[in-house]
N, C-alpha and C. Protein backbone atom coordinates (compact mmCIF):
# COMPACT_ATOMS: atom_id res chain seq x y z
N UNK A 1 -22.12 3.97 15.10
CA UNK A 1 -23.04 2.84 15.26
C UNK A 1 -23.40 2.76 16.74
N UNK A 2 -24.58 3.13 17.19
CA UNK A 2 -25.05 3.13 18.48
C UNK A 2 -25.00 0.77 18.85
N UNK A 3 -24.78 0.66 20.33
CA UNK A 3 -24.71 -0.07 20.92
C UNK A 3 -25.87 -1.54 20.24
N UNK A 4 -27.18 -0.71 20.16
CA UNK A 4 -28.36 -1.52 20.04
C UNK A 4 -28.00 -2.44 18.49
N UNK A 5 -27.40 -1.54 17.40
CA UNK A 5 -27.10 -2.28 16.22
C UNK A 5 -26.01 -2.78 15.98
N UNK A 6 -25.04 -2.38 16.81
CA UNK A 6 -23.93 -3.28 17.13
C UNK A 6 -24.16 -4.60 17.59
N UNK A 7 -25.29 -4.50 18.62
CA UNK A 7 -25.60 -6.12 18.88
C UNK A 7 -25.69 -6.83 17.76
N UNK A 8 -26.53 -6.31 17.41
CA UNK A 8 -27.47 -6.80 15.93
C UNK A 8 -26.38 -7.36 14.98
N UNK A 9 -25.44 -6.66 14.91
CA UNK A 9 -24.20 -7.13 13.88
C UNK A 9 -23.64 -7.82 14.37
N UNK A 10 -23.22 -8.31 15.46
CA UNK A 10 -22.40 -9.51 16.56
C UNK A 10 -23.34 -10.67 16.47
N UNK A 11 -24.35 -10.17 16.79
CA UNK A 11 -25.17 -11.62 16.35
C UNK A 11 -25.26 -12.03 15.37
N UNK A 12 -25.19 -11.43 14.16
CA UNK A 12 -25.27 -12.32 13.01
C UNK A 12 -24.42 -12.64 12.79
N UNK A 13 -23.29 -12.04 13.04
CA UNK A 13 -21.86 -12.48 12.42
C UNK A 13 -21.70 -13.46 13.40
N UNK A 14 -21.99 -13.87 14.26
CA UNK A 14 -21.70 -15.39 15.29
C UNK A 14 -22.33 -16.13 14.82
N UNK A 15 -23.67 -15.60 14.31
CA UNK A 15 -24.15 -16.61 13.35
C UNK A 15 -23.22 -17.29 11.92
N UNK A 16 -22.99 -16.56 11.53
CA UNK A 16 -22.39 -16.30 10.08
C UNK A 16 -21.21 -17.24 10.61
N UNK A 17 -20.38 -17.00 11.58
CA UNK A 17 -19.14 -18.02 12.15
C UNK A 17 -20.03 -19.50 12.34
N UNK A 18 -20.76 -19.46 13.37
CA UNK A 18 -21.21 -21.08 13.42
C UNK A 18 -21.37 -21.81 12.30
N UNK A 19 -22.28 -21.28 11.27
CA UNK A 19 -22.73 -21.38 9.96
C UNK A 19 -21.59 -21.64 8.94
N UNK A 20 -20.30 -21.52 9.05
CA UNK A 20 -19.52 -21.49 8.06
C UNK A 20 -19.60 -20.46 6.94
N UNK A 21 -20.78 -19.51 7.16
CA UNK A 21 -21.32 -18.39 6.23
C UNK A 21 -22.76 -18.84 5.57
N UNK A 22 -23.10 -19.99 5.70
CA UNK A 22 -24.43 -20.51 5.07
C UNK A 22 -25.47 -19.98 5.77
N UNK A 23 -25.84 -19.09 6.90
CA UNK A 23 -26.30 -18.59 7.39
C UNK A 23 -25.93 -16.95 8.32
N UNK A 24 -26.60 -15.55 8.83
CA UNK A 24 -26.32 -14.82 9.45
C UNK A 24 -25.63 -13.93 8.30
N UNK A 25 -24.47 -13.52 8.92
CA UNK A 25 -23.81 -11.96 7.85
C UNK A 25 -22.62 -11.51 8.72
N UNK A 26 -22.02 -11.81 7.61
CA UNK A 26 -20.04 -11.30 7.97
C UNK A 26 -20.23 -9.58 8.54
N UNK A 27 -19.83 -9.62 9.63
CA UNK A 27 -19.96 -8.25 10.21
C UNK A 27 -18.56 -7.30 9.38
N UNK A 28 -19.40 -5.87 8.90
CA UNK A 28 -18.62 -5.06 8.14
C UNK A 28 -18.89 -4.14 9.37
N UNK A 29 -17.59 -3.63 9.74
CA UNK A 29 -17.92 -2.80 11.16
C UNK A 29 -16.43 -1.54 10.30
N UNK A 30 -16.55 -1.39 8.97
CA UNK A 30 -15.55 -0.22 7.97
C UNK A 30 -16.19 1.03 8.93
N UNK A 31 -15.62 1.60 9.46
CA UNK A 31 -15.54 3.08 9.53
C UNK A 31 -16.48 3.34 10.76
N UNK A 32 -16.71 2.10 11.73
CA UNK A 32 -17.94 2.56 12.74
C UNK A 32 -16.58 2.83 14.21
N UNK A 33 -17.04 3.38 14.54
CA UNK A 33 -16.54 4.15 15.69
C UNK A 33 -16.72 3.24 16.65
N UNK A 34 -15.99 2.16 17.36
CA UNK A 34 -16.20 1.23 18.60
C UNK A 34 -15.29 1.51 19.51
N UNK A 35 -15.02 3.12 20.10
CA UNK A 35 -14.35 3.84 21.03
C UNK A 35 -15.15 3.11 22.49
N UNK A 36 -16.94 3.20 22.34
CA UNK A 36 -17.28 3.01 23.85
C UNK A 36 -18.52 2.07 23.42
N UNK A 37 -18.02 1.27 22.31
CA UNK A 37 -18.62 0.07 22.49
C UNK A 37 -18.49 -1.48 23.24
N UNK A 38 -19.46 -1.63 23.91
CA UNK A 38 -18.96 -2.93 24.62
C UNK A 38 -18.87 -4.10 24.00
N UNK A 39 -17.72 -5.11 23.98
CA UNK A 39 -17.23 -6.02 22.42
C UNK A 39 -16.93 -7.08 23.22
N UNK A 40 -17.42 -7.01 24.66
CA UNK A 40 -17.06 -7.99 25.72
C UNK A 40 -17.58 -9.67 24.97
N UNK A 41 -16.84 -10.81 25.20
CA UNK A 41 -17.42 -11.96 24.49
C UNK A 41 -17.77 -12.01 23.32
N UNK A 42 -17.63 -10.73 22.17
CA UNK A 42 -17.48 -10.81 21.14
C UNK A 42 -16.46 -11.18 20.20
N UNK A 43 -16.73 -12.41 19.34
CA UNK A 43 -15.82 -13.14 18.33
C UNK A 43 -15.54 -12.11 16.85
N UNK A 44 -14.85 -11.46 16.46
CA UNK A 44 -15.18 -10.66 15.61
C UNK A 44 -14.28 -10.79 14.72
N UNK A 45 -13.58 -12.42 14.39
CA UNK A 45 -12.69 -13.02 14.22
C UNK A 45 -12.92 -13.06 12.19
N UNK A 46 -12.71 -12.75 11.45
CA UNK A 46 -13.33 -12.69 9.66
C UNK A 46 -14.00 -11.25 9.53
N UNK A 47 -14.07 -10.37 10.22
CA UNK A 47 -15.15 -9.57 10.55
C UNK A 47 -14.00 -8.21 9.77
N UNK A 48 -14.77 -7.74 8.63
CA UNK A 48 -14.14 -6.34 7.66
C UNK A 48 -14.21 -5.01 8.58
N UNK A 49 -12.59 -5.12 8.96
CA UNK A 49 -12.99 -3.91 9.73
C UNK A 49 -12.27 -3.01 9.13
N UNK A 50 -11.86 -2.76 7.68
CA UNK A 50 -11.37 -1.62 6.91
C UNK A 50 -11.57 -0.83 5.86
């Protein structure tokens, strides 16, 4: 998963946290490679990472 759609998935899923889920999308980050991704200030707290 290149950087640019990683954003894309942090943001919704912060969405998806503020929201209680009524809005945005539970970040599924199963099988993406975040070796030299930057996750700085990212909440990724409910977030399927298996």
């Amino acid at each position: 998963m290149d950087q640019t759609k990683l954003n894309e998935v942090i943001r919704l899923h912060a969405l998806y946290l503020a929201s209680d889920g009524a809005e945005g999308e539970r970040a599924n980050l199963s099988g993406a490679d975040l070796r030299r991704a930057d996750l700085f200030d990212a909440d990724l707290s409910g977030a399927i990472r298996s």
